[in-house]
N, C-alpha and C. Protein backbone atom coordinates (compact mmCIF):
# COMPACT_ATOMS: atom_id res chain seq x y z
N UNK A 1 -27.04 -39.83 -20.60
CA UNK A 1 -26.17 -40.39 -19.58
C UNK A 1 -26.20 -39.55 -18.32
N UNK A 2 -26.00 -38.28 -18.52
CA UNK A 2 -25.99 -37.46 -17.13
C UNK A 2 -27.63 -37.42 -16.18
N UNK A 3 -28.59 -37.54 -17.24
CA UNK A 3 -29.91 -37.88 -16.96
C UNK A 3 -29.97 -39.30 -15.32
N UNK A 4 -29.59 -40.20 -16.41
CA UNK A 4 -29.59 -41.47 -15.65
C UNK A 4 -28.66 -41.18 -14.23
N UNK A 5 -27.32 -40.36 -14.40
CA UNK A 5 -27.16 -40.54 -13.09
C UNK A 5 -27.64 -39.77 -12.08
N UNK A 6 -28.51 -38.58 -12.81
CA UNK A 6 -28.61 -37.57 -11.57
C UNK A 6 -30.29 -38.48 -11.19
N UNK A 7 -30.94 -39.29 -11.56
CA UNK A 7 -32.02 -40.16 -11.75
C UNK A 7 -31.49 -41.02 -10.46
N UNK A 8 -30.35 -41.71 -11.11
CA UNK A 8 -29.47 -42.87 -9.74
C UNK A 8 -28.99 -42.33 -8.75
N UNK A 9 -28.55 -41.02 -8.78
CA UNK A 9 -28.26 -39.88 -7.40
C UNK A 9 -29.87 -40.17 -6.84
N UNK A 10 -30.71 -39.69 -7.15
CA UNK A 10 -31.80 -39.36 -7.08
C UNK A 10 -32.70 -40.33 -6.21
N UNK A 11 -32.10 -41.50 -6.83
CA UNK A 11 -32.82 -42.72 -6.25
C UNK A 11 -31.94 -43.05 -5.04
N UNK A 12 -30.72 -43.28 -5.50
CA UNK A 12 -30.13 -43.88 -3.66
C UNK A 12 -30.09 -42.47 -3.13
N UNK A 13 -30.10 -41.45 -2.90
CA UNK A 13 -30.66 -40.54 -1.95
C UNK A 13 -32.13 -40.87 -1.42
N UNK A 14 -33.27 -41.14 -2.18
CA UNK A 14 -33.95 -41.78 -1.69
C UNK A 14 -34.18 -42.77 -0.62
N UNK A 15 -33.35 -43.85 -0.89
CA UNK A 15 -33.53 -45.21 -0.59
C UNK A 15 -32.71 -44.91 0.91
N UNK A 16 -31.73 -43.97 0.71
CA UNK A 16 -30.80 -43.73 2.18
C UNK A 16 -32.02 -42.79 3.00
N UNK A 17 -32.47 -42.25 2.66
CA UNK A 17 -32.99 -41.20 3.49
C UNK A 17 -34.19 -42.09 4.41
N UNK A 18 -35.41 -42.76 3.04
CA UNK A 18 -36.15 -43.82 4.00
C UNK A 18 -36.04 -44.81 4.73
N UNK A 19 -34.46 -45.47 4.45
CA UNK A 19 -33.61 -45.90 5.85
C UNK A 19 -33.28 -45.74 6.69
N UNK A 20 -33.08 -44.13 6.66
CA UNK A 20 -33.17 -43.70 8.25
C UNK A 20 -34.32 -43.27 8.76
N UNK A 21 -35.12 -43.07 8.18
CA UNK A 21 -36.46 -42.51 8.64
C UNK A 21 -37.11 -43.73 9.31
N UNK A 22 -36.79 -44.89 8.57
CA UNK A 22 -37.17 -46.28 9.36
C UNK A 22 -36.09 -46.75 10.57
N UNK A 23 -35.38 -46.51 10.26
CA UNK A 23 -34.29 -46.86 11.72
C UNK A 23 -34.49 -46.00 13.14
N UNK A 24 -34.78 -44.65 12.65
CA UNK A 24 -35.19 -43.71 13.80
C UNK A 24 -36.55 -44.03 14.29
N UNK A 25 -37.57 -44.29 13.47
CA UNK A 25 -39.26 -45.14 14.03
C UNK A 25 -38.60 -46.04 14.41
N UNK A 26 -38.07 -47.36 14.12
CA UNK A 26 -38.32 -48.25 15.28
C UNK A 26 -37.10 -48.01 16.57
N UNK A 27 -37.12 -47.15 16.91
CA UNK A 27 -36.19 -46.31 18.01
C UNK A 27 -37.45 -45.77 19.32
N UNK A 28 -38.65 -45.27 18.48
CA UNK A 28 -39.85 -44.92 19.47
C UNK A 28 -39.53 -45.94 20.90
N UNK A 29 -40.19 -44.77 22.02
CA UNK A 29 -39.98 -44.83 23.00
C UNK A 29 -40.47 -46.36 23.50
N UNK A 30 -41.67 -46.56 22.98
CA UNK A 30 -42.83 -47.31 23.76
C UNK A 30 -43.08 -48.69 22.54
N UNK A 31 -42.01 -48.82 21.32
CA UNK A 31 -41.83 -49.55 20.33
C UNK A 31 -42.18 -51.36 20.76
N UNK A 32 -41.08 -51.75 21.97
CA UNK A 32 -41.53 -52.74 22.51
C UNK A 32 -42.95 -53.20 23.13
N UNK A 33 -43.10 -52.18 24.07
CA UNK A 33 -44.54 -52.96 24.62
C UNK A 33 -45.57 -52.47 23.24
N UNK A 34 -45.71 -51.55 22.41
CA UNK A 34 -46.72 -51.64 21.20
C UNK A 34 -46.77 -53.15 20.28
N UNK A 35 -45.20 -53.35 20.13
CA UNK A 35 -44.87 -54.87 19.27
C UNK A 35 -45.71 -56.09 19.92
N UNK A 36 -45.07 -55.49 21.31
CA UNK A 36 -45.85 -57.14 22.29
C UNK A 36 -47.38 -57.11 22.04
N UNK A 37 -47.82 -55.74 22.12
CA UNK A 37 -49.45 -55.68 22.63
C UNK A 37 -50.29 -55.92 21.05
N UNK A 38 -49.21 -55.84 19.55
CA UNK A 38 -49.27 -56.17 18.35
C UNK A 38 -49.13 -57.54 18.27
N UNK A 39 -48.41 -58.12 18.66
CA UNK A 39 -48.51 -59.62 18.58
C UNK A 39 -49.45 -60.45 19.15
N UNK A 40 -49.73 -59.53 20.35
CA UNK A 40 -51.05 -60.46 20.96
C UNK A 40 -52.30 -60.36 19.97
N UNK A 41 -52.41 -59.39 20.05
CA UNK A 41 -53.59 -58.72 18.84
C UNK A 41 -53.77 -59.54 17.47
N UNK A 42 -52.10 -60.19 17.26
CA UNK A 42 -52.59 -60.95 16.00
C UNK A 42 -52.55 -62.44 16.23
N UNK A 43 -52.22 -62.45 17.41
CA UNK A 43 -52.65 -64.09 17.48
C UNK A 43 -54.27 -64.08 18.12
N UNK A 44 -54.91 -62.97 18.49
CA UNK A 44 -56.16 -62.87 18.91
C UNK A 44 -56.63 -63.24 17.36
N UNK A 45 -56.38 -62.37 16.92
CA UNK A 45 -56.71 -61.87 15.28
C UNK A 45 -56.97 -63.72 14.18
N UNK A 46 -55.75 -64.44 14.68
CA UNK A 46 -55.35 -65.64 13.62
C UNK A 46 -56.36 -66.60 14.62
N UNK A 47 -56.29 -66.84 15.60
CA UNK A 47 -57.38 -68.11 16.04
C UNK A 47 -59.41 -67.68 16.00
N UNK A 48 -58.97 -66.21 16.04
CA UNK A 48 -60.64 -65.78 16.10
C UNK A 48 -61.23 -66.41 14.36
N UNK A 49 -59.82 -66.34 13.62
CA UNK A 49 -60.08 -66.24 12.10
C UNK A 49 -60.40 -67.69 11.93
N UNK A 50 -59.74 -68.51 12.44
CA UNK A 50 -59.95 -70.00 12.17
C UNK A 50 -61.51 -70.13 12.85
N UNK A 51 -61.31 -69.34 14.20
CA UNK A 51 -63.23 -70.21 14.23
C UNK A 51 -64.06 -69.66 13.55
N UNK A 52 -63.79 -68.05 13.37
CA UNK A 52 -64.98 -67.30 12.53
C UNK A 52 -65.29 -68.20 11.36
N UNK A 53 -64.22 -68.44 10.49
CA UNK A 53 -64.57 -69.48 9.35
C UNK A 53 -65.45 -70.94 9.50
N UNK A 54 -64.75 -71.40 10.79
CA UNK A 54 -65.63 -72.52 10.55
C UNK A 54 -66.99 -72.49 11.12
N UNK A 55 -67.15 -71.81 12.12
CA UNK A 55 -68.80 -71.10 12.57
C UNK A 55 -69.80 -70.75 11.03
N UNK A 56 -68.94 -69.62 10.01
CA UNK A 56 -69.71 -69.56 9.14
C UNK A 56 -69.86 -70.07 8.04
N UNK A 57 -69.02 -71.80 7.73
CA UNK A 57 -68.77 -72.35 7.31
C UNK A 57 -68.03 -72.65 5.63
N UNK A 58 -67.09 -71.64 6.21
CA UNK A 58 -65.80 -70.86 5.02
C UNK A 58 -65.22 -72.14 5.23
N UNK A 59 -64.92 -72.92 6.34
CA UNK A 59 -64.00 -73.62 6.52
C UNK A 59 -64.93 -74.88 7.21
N UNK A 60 -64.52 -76.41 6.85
CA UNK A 60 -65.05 -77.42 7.37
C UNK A 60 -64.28 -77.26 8.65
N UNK A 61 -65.72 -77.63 9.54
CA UNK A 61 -65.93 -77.44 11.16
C UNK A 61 -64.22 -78.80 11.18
N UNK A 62 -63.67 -78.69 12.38
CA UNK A 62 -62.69 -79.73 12.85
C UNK A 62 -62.62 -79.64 14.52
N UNK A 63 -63.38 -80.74 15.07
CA UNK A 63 -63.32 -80.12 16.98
C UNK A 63 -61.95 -80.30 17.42
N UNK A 64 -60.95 -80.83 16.89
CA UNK A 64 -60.11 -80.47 17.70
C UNK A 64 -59.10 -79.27 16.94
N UNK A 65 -59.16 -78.57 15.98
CA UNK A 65 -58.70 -77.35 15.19
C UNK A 65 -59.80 -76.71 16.29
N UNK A 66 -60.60 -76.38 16.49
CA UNK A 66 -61.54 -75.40 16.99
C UNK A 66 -61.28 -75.52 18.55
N UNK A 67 -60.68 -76.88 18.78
CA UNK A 67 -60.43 -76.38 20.37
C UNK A 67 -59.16 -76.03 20.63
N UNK A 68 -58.45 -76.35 19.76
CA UNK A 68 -56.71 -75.71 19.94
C UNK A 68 -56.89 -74.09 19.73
N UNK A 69 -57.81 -73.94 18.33
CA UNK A 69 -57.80 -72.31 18.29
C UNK A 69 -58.40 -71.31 20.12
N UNK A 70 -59.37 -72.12 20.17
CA UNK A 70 -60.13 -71.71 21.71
C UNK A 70 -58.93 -71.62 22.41
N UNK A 71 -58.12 -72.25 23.28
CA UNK A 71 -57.64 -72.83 23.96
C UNK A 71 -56.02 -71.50 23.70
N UNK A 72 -55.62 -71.58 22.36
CA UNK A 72 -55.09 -70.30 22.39
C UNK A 72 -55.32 -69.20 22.58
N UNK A 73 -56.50 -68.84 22.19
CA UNK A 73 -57.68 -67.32 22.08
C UNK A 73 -57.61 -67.08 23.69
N UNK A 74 -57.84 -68.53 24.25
CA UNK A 74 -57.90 -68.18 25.91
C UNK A 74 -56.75 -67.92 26.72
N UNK A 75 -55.16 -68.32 26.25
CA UNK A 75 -54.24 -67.80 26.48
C UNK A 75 -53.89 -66.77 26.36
N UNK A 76 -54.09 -65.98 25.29
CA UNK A 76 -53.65 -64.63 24.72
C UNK A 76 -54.64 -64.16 25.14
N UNK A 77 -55.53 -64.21 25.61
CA UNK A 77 -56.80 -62.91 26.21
C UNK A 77 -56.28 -62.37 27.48
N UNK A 78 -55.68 -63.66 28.10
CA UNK A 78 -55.32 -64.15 29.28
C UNK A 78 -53.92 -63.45 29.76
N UNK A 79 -53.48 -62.63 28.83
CA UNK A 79 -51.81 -62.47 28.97
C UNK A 79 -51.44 -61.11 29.82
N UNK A 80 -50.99 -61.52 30.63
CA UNK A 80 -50.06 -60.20 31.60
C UNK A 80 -50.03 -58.94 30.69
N UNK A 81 -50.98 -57.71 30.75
CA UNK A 81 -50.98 -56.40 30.31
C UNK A 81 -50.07 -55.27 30.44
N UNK A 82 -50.20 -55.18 31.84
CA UNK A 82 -49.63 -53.97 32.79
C UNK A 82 -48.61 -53.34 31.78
N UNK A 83 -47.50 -54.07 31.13
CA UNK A 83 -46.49 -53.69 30.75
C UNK A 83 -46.61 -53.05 29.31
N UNK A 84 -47.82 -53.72 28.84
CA UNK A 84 -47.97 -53.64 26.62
C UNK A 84 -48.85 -52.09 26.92
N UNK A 85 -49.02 -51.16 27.58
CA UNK A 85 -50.11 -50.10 27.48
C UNK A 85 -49.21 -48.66 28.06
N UNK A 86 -48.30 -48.64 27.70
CA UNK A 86 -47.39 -47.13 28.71
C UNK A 86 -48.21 -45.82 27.84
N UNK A 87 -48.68 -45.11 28.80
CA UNK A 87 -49.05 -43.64 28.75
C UNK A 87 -48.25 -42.89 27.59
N UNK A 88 -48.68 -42.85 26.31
CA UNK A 88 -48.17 -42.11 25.29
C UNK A 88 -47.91 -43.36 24.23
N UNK A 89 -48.22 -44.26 24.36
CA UNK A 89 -47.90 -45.09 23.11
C UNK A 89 -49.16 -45.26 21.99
N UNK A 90 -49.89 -44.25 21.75
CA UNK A 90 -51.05 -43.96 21.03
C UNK A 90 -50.22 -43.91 19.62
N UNK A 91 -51.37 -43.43 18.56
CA UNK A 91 -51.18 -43.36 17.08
C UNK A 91 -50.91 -41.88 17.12
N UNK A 92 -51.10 -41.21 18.40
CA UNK A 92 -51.25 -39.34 18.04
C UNK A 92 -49.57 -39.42 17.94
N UNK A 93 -48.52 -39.92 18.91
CA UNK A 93 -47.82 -39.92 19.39
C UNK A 93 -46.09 -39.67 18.64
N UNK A 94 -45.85 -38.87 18.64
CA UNK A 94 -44.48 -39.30 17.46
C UNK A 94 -43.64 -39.54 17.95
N UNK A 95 -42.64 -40.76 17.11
CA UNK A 95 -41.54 -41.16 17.46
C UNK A 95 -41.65 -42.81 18.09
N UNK A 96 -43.26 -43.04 17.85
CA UNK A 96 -43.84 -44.75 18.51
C UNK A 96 -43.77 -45.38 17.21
N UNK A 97 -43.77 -46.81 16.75
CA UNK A 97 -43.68 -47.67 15.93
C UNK A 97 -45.47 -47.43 15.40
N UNK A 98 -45.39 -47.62 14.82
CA UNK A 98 -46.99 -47.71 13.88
C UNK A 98 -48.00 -48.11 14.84
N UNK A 99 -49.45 -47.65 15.04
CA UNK A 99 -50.26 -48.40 15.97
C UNK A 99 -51.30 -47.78 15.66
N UNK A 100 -52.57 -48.18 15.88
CA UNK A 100 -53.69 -47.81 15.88
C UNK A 100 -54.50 -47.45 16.87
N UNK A 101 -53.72 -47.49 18.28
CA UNK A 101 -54.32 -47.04 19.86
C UNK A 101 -54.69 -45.78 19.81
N UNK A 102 -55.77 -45.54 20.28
CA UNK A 102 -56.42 -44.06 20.26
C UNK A 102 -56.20 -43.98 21.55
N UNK A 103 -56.27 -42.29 21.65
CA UNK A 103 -55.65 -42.00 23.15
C UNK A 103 -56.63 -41.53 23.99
N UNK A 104 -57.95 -41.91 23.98
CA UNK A 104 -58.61 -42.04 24.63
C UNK A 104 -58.63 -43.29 25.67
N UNK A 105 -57.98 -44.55 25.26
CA UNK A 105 -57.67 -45.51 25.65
C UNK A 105 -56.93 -45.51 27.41
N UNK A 106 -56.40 -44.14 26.98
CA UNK A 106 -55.72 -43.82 28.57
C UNK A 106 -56.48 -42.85 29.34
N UNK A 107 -57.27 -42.47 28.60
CA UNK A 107 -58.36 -41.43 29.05
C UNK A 107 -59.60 -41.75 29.77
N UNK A 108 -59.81 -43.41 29.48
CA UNK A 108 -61.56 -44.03 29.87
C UNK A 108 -60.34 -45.40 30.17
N UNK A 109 -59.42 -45.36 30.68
CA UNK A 109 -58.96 -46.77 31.06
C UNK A 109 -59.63 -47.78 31.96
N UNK A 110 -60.65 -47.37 32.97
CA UNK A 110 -61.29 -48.53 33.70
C UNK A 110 -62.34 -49.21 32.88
N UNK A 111 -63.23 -48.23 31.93
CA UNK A 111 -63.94 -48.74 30.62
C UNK A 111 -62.93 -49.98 29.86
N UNK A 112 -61.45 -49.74 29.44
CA UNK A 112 -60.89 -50.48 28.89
C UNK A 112 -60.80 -52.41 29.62
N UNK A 113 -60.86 -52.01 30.75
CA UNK A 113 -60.37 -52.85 31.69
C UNK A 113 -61.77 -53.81 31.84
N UNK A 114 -62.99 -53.26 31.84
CA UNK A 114 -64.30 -53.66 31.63
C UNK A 114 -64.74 -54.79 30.23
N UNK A 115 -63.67 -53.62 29.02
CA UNK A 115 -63.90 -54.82 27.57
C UNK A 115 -63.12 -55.74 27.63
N UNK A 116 -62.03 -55.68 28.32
CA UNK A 116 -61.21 -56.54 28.71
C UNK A 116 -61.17 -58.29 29.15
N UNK A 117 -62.10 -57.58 30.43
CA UNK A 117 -63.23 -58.51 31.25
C UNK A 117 -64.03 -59.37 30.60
N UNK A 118 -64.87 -58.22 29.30
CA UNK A 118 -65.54 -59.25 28.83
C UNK A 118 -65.18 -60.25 27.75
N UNK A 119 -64.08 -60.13 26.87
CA UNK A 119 -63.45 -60.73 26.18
C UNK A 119 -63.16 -62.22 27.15
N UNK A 120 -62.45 -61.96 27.91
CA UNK A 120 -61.96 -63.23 28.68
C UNK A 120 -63.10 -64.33 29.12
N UNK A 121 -64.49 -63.38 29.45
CA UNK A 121 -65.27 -64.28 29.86
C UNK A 121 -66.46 -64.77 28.74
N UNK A 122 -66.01 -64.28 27.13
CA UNK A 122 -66.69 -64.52 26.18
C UNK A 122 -66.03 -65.86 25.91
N UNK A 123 -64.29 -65.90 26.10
CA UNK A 123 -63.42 -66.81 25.84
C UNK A 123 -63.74 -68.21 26.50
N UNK A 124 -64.24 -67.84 28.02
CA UNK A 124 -64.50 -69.04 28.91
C UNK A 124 -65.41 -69.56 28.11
N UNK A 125 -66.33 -68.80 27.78
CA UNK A 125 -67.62 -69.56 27.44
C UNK A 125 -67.38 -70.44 26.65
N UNK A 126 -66.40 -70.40 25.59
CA UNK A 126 -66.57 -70.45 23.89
C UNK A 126 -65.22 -72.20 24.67
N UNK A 127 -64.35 -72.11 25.34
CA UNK A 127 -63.53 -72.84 25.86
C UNK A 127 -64.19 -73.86 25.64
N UNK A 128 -64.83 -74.81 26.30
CA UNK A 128 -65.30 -75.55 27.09
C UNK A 128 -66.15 -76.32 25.76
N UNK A 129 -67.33 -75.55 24.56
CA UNK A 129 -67.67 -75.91 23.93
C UNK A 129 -67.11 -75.90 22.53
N UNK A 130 -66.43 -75.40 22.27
CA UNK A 130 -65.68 -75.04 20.64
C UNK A 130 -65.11 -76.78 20.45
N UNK A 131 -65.05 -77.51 20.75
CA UNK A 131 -64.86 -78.98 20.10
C UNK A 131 -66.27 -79.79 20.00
N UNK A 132 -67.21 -79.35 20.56
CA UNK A 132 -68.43 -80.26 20.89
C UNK A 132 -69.29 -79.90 19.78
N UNK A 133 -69.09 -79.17 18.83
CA UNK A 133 -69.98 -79.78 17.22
C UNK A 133 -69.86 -78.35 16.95
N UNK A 134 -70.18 -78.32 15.47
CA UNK A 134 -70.40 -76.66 15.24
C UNK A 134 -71.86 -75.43 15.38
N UNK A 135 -72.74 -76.19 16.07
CA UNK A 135 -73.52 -75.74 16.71
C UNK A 135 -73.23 -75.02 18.11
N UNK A 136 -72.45 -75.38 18.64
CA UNK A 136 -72.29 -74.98 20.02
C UNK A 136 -71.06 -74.01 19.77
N UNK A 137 -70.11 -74.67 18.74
CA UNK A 137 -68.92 -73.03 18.09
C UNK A 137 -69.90 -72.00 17.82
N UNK A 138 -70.75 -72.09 16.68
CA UNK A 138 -71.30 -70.70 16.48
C UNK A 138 -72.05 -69.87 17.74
N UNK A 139 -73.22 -70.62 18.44
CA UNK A 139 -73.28 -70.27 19.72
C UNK A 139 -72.41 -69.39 20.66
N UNK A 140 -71.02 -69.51 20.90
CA UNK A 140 -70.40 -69.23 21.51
C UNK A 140 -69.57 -68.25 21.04
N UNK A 141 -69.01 -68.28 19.33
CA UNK A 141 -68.56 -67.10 18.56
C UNK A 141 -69.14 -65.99 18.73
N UNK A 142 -70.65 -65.79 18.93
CA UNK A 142 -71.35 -63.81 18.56
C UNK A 142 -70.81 -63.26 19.93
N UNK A 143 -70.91 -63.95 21.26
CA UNK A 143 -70.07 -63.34 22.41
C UNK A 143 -68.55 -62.54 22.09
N UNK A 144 -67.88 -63.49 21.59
CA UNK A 144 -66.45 -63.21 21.53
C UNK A 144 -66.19 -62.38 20.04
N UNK A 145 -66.89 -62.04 19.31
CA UNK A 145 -67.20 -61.47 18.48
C UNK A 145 -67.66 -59.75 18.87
N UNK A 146 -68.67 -59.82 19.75
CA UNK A 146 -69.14 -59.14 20.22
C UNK A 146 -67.92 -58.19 21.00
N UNK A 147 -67.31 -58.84 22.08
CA UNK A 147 -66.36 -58.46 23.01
C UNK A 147 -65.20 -57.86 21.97
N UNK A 148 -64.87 -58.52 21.10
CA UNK A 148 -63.86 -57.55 20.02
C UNK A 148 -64.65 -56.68 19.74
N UNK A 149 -65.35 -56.32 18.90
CA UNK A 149 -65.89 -55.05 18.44
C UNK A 149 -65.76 -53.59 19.89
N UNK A 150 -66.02 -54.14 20.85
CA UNK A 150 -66.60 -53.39 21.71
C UNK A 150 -65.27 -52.34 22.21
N UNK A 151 -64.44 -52.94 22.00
CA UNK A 151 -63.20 -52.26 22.32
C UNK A 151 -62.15 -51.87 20.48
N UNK A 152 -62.86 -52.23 19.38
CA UNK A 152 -62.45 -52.00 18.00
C UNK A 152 -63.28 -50.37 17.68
N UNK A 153 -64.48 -50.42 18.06
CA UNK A 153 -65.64 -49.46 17.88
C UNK A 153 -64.97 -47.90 18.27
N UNK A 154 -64.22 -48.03 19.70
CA UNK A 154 -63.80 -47.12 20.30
C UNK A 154 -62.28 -46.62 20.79
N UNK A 155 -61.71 -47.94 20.07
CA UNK A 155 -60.44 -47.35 20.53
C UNK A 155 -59.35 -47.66 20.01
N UNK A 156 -59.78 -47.96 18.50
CA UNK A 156 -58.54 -48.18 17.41
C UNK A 156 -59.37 -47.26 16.60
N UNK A 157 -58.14 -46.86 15.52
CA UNK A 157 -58.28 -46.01 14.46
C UNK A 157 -58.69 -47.10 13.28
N UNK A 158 -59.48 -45.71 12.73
CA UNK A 158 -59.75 -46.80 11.36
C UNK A 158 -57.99 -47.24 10.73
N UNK A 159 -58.37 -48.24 9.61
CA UNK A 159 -57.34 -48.32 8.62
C UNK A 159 -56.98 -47.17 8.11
N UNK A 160 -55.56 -46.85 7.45
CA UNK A 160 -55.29 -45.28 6.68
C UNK A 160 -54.90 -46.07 5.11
């Protein structure tokens, strides 16, 4: 019996302590614009996924699923920055919400601004044809494919 409770001490001391350890992280300085610049990232992430599939034919081709996904991909490429990138919101950084930004990112920023560029204009491309058969999706996927990597290669951390 005394086992079990110093076990149940044991545990809600636990459970309190990693509650605050999580309440004080999402307190980080730069928490918001990381979330925003995280959300874009995964709606980049969820429409690239729908065409990647149907380009490599995981998923039956659909032109108008493939042009709604485009058509979002080109919104969110498209989205007001300035604000999702503040000086110190890297992965080195303590006291920021979880992220994978390497801080070189603020270090080679006109480079950033370059992959940037090309993403958007991998997006144009892929716009215009991503409903017109799945010949012309795959065509237009290795660009925008390409343009992610180019800025994944150098300036996110691996997975931990």
């Amino acid at each position: 019996m005394k086992n079990l409770k110093l076990i149940t001490a044991a545990a809600l001391t636990s459970s309190v302590l990693a509650m605050t350890a999580v309440a004080f992280a999402a307190d980080g300085p730069h928490d918001k614009a990381i979330k925003a610049r995280q959300a874009m990232f995964q709606t980049y992430s969820f429409n690239v996924g729908i065409l990647s599939a149907m380009a490599k034919g995981d998923k039956p081709y659909d032109a108008d699923v493939a042009t709604e996904a485009a058509n979002n991909l080109s919104a969110a490429a498209n989205f007001g920055q300035s604000q999702m990138w503040p000086q110190g919101s890297d992965n080195a950084t303590d006291g920021n919400a979880r992220t994978r930004a390497l801080p070189a990112i603020w270090t080679e920023f006109p480079a950033i601004t370059e992959k940037a560029e090309g993403l958007k204009t991998a997006v144009a491309a892929l716009v215009p044809v991503a409903g017109n058969g799945l010949e012309a999706l795959q065509g237009a996927m290795g660009d925008v494919g390409a343009s992610c990597k180019a800025c994944h290669d150098d300036y996110r951390a691996k997975r931990r």
